[in-house]
C-alpha atoms as a PDB file:
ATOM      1  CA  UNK A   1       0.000   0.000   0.000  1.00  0.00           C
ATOM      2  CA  UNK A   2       1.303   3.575  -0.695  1.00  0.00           C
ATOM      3  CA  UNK A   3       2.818   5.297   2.201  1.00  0.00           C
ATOM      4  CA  UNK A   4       1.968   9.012   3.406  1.00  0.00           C
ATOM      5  CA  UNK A   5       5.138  11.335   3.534  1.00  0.00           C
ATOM      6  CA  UNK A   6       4.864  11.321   6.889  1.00  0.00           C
ATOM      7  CA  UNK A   7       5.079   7.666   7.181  1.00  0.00           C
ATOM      8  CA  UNK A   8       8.439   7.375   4.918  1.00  0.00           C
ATOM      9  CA  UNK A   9       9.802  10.098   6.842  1.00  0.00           C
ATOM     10  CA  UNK A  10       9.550   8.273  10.095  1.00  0.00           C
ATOM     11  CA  UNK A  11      10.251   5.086   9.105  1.00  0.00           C
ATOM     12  CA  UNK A  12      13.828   6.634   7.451  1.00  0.00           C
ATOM     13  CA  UNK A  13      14.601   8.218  10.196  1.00  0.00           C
ATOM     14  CA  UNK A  14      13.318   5.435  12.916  1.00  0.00           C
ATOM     15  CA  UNK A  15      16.436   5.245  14.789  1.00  0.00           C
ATOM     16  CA  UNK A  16      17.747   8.486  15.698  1.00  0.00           C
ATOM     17  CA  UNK A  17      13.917   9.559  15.929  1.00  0.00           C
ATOM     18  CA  UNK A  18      13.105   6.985  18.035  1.00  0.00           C
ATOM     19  CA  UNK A  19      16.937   7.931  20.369  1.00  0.00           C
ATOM     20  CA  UNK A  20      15.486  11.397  19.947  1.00  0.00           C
ATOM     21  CA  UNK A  21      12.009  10.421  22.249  1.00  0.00           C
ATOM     22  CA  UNK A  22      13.831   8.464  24.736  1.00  0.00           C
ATOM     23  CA  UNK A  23      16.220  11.003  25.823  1.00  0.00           C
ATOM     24  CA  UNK A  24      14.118  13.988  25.367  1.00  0.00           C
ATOM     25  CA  UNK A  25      10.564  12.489  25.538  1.00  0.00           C
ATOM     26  CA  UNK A  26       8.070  14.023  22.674  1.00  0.00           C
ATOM     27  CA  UNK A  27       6.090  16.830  22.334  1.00  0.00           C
ATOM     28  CA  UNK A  28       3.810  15.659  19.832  1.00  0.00           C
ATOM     29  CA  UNK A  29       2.298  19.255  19.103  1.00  0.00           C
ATOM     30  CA  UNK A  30       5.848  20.479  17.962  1.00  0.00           C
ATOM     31  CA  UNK A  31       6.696  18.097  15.951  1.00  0.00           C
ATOM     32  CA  UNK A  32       3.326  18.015  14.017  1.00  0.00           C
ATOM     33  CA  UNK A  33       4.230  21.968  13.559  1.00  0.00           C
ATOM     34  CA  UNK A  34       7.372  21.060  12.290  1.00  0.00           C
ATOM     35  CA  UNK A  35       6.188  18.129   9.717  1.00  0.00           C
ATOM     36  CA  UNK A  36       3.537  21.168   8.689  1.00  0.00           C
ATOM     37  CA  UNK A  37       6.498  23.616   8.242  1.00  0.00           C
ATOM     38  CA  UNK A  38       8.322  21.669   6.119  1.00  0.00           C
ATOM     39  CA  UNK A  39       5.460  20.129   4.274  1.00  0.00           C
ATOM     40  CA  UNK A  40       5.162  16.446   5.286  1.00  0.00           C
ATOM     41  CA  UNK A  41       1.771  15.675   4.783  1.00  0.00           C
ATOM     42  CA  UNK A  42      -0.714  13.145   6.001  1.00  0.00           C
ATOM     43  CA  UNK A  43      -1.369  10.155   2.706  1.00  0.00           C
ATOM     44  CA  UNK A  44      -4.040  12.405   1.335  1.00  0.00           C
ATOM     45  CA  UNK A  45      -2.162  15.376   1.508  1.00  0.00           C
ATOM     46  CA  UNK A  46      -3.765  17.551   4.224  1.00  0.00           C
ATOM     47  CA  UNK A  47      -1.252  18.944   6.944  1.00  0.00           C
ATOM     48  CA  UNK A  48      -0.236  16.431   9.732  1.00  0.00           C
ATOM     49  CA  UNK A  49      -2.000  16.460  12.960  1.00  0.00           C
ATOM     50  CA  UNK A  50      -1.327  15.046  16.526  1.00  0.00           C
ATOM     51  CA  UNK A  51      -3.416  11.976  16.471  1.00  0.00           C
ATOM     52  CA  UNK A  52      -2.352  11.154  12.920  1.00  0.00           C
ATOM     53  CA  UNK A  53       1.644  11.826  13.765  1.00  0.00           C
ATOM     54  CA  UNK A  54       1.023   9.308  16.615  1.00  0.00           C
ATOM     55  CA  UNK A  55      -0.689   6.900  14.928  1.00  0.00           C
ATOM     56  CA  UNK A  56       1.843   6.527  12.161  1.00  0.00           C
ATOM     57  CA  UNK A  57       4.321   6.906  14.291  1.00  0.00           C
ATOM     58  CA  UNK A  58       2.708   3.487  16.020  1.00  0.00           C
ATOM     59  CA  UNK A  59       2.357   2.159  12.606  1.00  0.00           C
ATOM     60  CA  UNK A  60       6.105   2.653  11.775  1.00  0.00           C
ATOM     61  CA  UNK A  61       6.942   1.253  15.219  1.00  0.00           C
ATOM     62  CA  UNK A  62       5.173  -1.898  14.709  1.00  0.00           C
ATOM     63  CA  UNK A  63       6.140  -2.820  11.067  1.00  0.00           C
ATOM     64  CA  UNK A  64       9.864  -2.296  12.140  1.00  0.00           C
ATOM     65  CA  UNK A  65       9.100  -4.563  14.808  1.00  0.00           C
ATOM     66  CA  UNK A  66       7.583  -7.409  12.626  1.00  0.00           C
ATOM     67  CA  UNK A  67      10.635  -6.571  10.372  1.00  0.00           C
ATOM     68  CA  UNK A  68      12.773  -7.643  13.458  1.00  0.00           C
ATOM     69  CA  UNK A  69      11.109 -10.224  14.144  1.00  0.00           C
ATOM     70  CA  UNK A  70      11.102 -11.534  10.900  1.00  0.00           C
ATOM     71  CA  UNK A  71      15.170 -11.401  10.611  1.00  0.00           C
ATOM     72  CA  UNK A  72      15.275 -13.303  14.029  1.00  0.00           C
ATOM     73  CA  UNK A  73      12.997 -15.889  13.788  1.00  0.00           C
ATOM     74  CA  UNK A  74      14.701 -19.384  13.450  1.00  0.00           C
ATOM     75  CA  UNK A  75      12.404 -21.895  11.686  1.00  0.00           C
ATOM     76  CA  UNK A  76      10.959 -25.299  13.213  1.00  0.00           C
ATOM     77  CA  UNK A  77      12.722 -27.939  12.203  1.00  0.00           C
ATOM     78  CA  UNK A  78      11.126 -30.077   9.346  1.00  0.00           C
ATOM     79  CA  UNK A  79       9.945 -33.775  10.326  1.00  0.00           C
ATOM     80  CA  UNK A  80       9.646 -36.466   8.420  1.00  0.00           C
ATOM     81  CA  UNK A  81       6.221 -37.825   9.023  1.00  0.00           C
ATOM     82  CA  UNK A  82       4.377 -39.240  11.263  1.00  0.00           C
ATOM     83  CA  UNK A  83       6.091 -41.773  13.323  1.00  0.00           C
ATOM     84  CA  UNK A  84       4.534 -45.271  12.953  1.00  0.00           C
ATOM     85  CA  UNK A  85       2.302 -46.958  15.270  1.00  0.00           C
ATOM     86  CA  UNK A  86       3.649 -49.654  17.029  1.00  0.00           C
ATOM     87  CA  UNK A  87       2.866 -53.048  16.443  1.00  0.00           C
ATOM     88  CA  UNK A  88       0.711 -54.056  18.924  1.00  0.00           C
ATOM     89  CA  UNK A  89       1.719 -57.048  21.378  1.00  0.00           C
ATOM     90  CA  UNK A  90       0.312 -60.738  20.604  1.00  0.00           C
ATOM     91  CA  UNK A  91      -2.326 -62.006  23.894  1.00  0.00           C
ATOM     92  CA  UNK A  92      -2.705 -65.206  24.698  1.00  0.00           C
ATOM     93  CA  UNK A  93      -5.918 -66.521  23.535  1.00  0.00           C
ATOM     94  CA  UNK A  94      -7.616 -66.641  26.929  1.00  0.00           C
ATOM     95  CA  UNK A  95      -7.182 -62.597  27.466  1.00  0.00           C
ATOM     96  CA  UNK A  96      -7.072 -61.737  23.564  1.00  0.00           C
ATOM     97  CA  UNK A  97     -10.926 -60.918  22.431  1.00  0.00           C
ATOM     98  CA  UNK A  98     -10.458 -61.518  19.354  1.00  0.00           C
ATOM     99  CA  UNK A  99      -8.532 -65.061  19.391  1.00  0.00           C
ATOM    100  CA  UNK A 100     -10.730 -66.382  21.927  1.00  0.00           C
ATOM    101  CA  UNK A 101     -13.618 -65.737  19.622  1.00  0.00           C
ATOM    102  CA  UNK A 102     -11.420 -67.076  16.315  1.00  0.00           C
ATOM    103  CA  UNK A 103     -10.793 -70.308  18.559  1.00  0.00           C
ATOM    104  CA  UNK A 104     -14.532 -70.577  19.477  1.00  0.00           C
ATOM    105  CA  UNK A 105     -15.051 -70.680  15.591  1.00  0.00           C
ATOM    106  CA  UNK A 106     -12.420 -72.766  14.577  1.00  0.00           C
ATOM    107  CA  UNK A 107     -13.506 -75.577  16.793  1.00  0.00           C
ATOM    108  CA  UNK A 108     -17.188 -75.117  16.062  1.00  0.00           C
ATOM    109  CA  UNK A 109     -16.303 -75.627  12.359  1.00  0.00           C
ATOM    110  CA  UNK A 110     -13.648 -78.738  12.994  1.00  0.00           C
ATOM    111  CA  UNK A 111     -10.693 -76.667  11.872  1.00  0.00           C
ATOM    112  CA  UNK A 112      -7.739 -76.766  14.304  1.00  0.00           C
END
């Protein structure tokens, strides 16, 4: 998406801007009168006012965050697959369900 003056500004200037607030702290009013002064304009071209300064100022905080975040981020590692299911144990007939009932069968039709 374009980017209001402002906004490019800002985001140029992030570092010594953002140095700039933490020793000094920010009057917001000034600088908006100083953006006006030298023409950096809102995206639509009107004059820059408090609540807009701040909230691009936000906006150019938090996408240089992500940007950050991005660079840092180490990825998962990849896995192969699922791991296999193991094979289940064998029962002896008397507890195994299933064998018990194949026996039952088996001797019911005079196989062995």
């Amino acid at each position: 998406p374009a980017r209001s003056p402002a906004f490019v500004w800002l985001a140029r200037q992030h570092d010594e801007f953002a140095a700039a607030i933490e020793e000094s702290g920010v009057r917001w009013a000034v600088v908006a009168a100083e953006f006006r002064a030298l023409g950096i304009t809102q995206q639509n071209g009107k004059p820059m006012t408090v609540p807009v300064l701040r909230h691009t100022w936000w906006r150019v905080r938090r996408k240089k965050e992500a940007a950050i975040t991005a660079t840092n981020r180490i990825p998962a590692p990849v896995k192969a697959g699922p791991e296999p299911l193991p094979e289940p144990k064998p029962q002896p007939a008397e507890t195994d369900p299933l064998a018990a009932f194949r026996a039952r069968l088996n001797s019911r039709s005079g196989r062995p």
